[in-house]
C-alpha atoms as a PDB file:
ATOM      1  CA  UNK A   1     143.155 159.764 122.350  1.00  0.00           C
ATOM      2  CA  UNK A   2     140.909 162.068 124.007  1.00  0.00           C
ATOM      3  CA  UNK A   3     142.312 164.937 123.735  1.00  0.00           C
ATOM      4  CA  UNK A   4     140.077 167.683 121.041  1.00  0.00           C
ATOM      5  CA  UNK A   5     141.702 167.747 117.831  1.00  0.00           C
ATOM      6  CA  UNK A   6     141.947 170.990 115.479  1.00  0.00           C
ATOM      7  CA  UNK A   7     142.764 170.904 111.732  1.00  0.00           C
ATOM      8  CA  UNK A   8     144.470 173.963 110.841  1.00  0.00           C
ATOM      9  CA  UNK A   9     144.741 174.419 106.822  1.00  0.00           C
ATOM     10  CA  UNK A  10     147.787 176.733 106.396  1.00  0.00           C
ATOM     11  CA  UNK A  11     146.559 178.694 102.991  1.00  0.00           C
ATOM     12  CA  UNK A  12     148.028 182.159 104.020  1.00  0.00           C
ATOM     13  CA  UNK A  13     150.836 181.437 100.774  1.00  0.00           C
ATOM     14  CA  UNK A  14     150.954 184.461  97.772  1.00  0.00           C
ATOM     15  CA  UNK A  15     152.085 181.335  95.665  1.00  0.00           C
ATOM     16  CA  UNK A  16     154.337 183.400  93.638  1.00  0.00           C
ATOM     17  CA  UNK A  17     156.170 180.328  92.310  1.00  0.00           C
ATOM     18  CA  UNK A  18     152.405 178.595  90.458  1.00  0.00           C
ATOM     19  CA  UNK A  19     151.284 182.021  89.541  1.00  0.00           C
ATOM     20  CA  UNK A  20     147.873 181.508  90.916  1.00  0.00           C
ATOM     21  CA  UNK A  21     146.109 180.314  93.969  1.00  0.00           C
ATOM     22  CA  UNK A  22     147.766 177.058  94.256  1.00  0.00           C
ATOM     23  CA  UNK A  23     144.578 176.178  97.324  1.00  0.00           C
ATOM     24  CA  UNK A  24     142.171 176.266  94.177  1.00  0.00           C
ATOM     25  CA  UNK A  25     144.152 174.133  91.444  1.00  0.00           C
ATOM     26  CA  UNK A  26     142.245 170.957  91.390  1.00  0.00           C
ATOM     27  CA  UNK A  27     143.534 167.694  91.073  1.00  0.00           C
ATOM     28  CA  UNK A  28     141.507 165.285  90.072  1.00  0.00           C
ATOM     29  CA  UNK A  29     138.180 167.414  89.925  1.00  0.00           C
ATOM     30  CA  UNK A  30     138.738 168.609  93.334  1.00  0.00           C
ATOM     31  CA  UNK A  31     140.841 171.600  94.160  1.00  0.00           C
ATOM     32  CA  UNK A  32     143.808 171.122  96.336  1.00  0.00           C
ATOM     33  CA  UNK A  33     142.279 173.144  99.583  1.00  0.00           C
ATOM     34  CA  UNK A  34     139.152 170.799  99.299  1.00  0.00           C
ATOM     35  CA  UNK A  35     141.463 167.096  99.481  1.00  0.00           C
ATOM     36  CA  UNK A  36     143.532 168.974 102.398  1.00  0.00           C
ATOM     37  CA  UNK A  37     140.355 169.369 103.930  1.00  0.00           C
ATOM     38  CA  UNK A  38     138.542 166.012 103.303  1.00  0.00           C
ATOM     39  CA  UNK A  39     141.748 164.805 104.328  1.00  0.00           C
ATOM     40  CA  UNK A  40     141.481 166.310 107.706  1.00  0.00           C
ATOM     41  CA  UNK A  41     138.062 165.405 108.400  1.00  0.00           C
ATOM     42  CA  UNK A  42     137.896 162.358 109.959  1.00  0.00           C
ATOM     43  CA  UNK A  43     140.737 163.117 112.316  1.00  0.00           C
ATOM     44  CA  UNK A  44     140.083 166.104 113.997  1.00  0.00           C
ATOM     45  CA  UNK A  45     136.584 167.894 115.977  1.00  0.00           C
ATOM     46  CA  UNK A  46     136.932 170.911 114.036  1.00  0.00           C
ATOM     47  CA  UNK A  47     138.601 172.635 111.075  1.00  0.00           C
ATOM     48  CA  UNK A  48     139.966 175.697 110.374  1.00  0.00           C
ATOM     49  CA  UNK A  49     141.467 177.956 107.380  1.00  0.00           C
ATOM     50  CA  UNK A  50     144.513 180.491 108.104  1.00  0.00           C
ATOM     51  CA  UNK A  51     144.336 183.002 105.368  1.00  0.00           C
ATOM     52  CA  UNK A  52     143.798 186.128 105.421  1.00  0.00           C
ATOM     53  CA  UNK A  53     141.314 186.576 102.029  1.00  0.00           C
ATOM     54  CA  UNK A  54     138.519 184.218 102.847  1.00  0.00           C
ATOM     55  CA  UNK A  55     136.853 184.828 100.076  1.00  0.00           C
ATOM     56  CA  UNK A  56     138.301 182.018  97.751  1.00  0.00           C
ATOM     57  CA  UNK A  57     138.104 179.257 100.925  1.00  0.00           C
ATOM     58  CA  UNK A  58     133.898 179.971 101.134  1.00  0.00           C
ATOM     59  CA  UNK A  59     133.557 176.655  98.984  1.00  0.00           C
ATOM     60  CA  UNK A  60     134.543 174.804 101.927  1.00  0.00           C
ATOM     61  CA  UNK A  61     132.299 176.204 104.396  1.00  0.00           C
ATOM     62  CA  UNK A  62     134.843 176.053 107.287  1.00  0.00           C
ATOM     63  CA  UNK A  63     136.061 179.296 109.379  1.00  0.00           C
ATOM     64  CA  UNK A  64     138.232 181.106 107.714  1.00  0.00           C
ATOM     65  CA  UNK A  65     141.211 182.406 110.211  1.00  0.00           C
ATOM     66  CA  UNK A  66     143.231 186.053 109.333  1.00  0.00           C
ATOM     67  CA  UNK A  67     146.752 186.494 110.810  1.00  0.00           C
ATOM     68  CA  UNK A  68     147.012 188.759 113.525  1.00  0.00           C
ATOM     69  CA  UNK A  69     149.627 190.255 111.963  1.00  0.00           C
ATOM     70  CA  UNK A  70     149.522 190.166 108.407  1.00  0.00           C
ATOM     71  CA  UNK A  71     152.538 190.052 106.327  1.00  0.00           C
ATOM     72  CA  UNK A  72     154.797 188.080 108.609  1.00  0.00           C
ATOM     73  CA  UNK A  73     155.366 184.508 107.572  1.00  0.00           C
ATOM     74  CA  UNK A  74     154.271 181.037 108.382  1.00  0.00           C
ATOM     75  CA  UNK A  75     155.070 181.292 112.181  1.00  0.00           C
ATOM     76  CA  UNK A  76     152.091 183.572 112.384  1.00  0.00           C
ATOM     77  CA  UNK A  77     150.251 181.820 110.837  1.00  0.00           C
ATOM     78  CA  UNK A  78     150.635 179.092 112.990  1.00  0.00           C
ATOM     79  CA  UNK A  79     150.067 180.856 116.145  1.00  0.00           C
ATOM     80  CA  UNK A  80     146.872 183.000 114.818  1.00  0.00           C
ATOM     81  CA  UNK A  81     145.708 179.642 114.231  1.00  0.00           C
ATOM     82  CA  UNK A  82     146.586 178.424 117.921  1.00  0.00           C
ATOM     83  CA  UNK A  83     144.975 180.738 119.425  1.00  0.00           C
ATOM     84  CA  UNK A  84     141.686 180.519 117.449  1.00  0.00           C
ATOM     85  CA  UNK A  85     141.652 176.470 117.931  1.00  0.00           C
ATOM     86  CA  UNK A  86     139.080 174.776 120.367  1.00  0.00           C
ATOM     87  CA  UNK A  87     140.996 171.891 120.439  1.00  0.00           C
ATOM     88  CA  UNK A  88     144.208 171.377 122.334  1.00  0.00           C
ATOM     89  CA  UNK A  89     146.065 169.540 119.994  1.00  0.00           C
ATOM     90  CA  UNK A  90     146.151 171.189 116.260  1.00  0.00           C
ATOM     91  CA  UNK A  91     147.540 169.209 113.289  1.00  0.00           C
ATOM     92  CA  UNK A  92     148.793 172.084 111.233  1.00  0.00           C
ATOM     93  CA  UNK A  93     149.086 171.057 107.264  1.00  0.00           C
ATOM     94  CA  UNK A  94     149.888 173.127 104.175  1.00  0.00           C
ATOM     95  CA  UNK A  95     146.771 173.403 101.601  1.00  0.00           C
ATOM     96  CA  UNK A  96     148.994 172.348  99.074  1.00  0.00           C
ATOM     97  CA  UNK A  97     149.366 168.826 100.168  1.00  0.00           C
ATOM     98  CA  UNK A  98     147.218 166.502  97.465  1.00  0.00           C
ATOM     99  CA  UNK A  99     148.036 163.289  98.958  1.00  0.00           C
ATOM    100  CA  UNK A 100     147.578 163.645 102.837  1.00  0.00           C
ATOM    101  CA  UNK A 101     145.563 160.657 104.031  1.00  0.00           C
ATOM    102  CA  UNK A 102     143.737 160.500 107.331  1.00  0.00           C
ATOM    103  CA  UNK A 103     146.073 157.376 108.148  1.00  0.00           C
ATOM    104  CA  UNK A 104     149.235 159.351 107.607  1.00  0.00           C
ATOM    105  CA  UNK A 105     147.842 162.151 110.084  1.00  0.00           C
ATOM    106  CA  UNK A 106     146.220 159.652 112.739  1.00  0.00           C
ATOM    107  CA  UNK A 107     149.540 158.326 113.093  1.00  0.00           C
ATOM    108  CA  UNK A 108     151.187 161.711 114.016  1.00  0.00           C
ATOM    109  CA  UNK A 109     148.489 161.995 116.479  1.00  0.00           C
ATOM    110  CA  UNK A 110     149.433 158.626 117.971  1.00  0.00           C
ATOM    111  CA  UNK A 111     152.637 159.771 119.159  1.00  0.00           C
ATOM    112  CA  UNK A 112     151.886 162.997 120.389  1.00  0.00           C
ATOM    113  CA  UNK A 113     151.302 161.675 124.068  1.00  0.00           C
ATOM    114  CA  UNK A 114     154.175 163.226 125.976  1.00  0.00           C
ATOM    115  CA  UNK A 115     154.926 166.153 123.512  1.00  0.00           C
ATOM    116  CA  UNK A 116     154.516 169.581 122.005  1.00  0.00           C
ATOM    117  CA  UNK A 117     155.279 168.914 118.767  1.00  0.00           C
ATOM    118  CA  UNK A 118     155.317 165.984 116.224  1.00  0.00           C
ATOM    119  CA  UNK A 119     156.949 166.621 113.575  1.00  0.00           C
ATOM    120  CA  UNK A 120     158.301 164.709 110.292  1.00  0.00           C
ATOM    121  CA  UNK A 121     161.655 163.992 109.531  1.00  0.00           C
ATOM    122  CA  UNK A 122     162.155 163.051 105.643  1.00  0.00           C
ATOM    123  CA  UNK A 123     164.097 163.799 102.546  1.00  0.00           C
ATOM    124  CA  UNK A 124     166.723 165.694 104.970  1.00  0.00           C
ATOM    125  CA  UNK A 125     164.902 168.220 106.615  1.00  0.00           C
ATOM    126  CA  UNK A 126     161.875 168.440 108.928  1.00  0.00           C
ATOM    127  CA  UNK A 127     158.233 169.114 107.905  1.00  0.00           C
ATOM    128  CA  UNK A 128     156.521 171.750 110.410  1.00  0.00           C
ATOM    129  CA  UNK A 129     153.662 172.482 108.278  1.00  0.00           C
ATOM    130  CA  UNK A 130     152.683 168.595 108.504  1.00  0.00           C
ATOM    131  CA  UNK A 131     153.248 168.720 112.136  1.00  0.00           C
ATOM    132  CA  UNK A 132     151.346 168.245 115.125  1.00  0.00           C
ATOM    133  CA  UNK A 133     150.939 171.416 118.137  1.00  0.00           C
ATOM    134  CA  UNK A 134     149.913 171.020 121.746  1.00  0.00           C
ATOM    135  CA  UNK A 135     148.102 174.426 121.775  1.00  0.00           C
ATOM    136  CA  UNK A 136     148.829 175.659 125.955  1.00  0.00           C
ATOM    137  CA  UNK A 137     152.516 174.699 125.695  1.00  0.00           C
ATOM    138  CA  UNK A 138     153.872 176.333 122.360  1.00  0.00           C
ATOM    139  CA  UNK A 139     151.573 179.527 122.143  1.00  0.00           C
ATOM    140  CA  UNK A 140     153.826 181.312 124.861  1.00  0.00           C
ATOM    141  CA  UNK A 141     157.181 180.478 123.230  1.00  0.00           C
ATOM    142  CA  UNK A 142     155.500 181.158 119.699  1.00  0.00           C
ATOM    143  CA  UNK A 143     154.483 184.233 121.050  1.00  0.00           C
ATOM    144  CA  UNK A 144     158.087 185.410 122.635  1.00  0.00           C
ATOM    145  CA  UNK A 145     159.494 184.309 119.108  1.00  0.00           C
ATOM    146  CA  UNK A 146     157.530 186.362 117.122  1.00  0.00           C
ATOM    147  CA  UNK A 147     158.069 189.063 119.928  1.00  0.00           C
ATOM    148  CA  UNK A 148     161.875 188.994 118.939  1.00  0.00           C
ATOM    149  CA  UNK A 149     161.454 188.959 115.436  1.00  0.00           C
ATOM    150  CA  UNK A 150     161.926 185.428 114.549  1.00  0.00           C
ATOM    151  CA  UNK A 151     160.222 184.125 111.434  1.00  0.00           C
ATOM    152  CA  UNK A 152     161.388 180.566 111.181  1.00  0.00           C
ATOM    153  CA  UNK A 153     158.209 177.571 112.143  1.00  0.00           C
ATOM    154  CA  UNK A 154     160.658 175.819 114.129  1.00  0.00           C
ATOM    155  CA  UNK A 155     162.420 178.723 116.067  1.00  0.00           C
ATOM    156  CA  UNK A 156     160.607 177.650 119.129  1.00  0.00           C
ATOM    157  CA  UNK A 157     161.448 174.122 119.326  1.00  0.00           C
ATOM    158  CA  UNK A 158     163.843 174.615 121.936  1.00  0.00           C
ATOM    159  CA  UNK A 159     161.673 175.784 124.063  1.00  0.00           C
ATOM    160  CA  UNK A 160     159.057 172.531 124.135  1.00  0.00           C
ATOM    161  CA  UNK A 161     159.545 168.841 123.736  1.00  0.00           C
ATOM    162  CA  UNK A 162     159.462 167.924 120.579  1.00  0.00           C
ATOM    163  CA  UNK A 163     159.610 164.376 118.767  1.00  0.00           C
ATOM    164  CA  UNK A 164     160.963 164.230 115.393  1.00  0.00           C
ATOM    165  CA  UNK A 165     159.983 161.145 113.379  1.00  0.00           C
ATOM    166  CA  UNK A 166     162.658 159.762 111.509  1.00  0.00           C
ATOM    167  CA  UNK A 167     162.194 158.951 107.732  1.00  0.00           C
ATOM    168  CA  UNK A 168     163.079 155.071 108.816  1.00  0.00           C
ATOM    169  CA  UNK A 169     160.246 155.252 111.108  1.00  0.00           C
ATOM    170  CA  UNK A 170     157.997 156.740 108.705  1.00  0.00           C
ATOM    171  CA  UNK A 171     158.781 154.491 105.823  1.00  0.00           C
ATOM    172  CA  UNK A 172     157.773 151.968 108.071  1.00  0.00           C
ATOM    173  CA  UNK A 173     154.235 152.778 108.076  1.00  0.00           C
ATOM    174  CA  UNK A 174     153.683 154.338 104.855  1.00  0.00           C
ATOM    175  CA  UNK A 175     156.834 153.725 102.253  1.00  0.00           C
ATOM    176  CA  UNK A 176     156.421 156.250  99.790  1.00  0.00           C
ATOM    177  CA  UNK A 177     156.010 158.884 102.084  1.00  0.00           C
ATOM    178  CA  UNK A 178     153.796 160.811  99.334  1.00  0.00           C
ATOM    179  CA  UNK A 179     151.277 162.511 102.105  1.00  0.00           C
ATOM    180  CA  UNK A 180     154.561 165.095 102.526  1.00  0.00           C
ATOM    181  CA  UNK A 181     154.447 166.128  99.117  1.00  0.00           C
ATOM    182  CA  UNK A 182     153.290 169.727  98.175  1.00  0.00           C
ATOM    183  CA  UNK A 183     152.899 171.515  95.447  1.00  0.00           C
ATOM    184  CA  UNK A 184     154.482 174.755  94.899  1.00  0.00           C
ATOM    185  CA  UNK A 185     154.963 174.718  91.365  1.00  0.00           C
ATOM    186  CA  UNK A 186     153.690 173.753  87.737  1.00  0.00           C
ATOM    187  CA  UNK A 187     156.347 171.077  87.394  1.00  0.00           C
ATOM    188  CA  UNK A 188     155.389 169.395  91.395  1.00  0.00           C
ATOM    189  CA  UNK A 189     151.874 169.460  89.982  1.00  0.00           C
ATOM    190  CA  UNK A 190     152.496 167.849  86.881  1.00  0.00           C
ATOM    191  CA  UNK A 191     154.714 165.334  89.201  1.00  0.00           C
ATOM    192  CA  UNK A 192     151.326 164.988  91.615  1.00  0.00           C
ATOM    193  CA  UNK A 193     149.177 164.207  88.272  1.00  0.00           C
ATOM    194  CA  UNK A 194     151.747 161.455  87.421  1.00  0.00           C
ATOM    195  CA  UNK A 195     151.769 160.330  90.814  1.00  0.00           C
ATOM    196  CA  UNK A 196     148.055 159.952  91.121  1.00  0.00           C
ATOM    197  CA  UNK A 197     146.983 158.986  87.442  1.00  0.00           C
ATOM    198  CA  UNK A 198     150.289 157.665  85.792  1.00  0.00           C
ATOM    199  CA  UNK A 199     151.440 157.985  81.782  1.00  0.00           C
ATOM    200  CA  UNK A 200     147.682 158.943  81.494  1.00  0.00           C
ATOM    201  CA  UNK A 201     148.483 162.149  83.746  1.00  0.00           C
ATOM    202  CA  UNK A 202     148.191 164.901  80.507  1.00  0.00           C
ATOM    203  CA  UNK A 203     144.978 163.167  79.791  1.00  0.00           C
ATOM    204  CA  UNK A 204     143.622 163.371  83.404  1.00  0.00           C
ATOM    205  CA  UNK A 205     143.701 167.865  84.335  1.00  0.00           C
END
């Protein structure tokens, strides 16, 4: 592919349900925003953070992107980061996601050719903030969307072509599907710990 690739971290979250910055909980001696990160790396030119405090992202030394309209949801998010990426493709991922893998996201890149947006299919419902953008074609119906009101990431899907990826499909190429997982609360991260370090999880922080 040689199309320019931008990593958008999504870390714009109050993470009411953790009751703290979920983006700096570390797993593993490395906090959550810095494996989303390292994650994204090899896969895309540049990377950048949507969140309106940039103070806590510094560590990272990547751009740190505000909404343009603070207060609104996800969706802006998403489109603040649009139209601050270089590239023209933008894999957009959630900063609490502890086991993306560079594999996981190359592969949604694969199958972008053809599309707006690639986007996950899995456990019954679709994952946008895992998803791949084509920046030209969804900023104008992004825009209109938020223009109406609408909130919801996948509002303007019928508006572009989008490819859903089935679970089946998925499986296929990774079967335990764990680079979806985030983590939005102290039981998901005790669930991650398990995941990553097994009956020794209390042991390993």
């Amino acid at each position: 592919m040689n199309e320019m690739v931008t990593g958008l971290i999504l870390a714009g979250g109050a993470s009411s349900r953790m009751g703290r910055n979920k983006a700096l909980i570390e797993l593993d001696g490395e906090p959550l925003a810095g494996r989303v990160a390292a994650a994204l790396e090899p896969v895309s030119d540049e990377r950048l953070i949507v969140a309106n405090d940039p103070a806590p992202y510094r560590f990272l030394g990547l751009p740190v992107v505000p909404d343009i309209e603070p207060g609104y949801g996800p969706l802006m998010g998403l489109y603040s980061g649009l139209k601050a990426a270089s590239g023209e493709l933008a894999l957009l991922v959630a900063v609490d996601m502890p086991f993306l893998s560079p594999d996981f996201l190359r592969y949604l890149l694969s199958l972008a050719p053809g599309y707006d947006v690639v986007i996950p299919e899995a456990q019954g419902r679709l994952h946008p903030l895992c998803a791949v953008y084509r920046r030209a074609t969804c900023l104008p119906p992004i825009q209109a969307a938020i223009a109406r009101g609408q909130r919801r990431l996948i509002t303007f899907h019928p508006q572009v072509r989008v490819r859903r990826v089935p679970e089946e499909a998925l499986r296929r190429a990774f079967p335990d599907l764990r680079a979806l997982i985030n983590v939005n609360t102290l039981e998901e991260l005790d669930e991650a710990r398990k995941l990553l370090f097994g009956e020794n999880a209390d042991d390993a922080g």
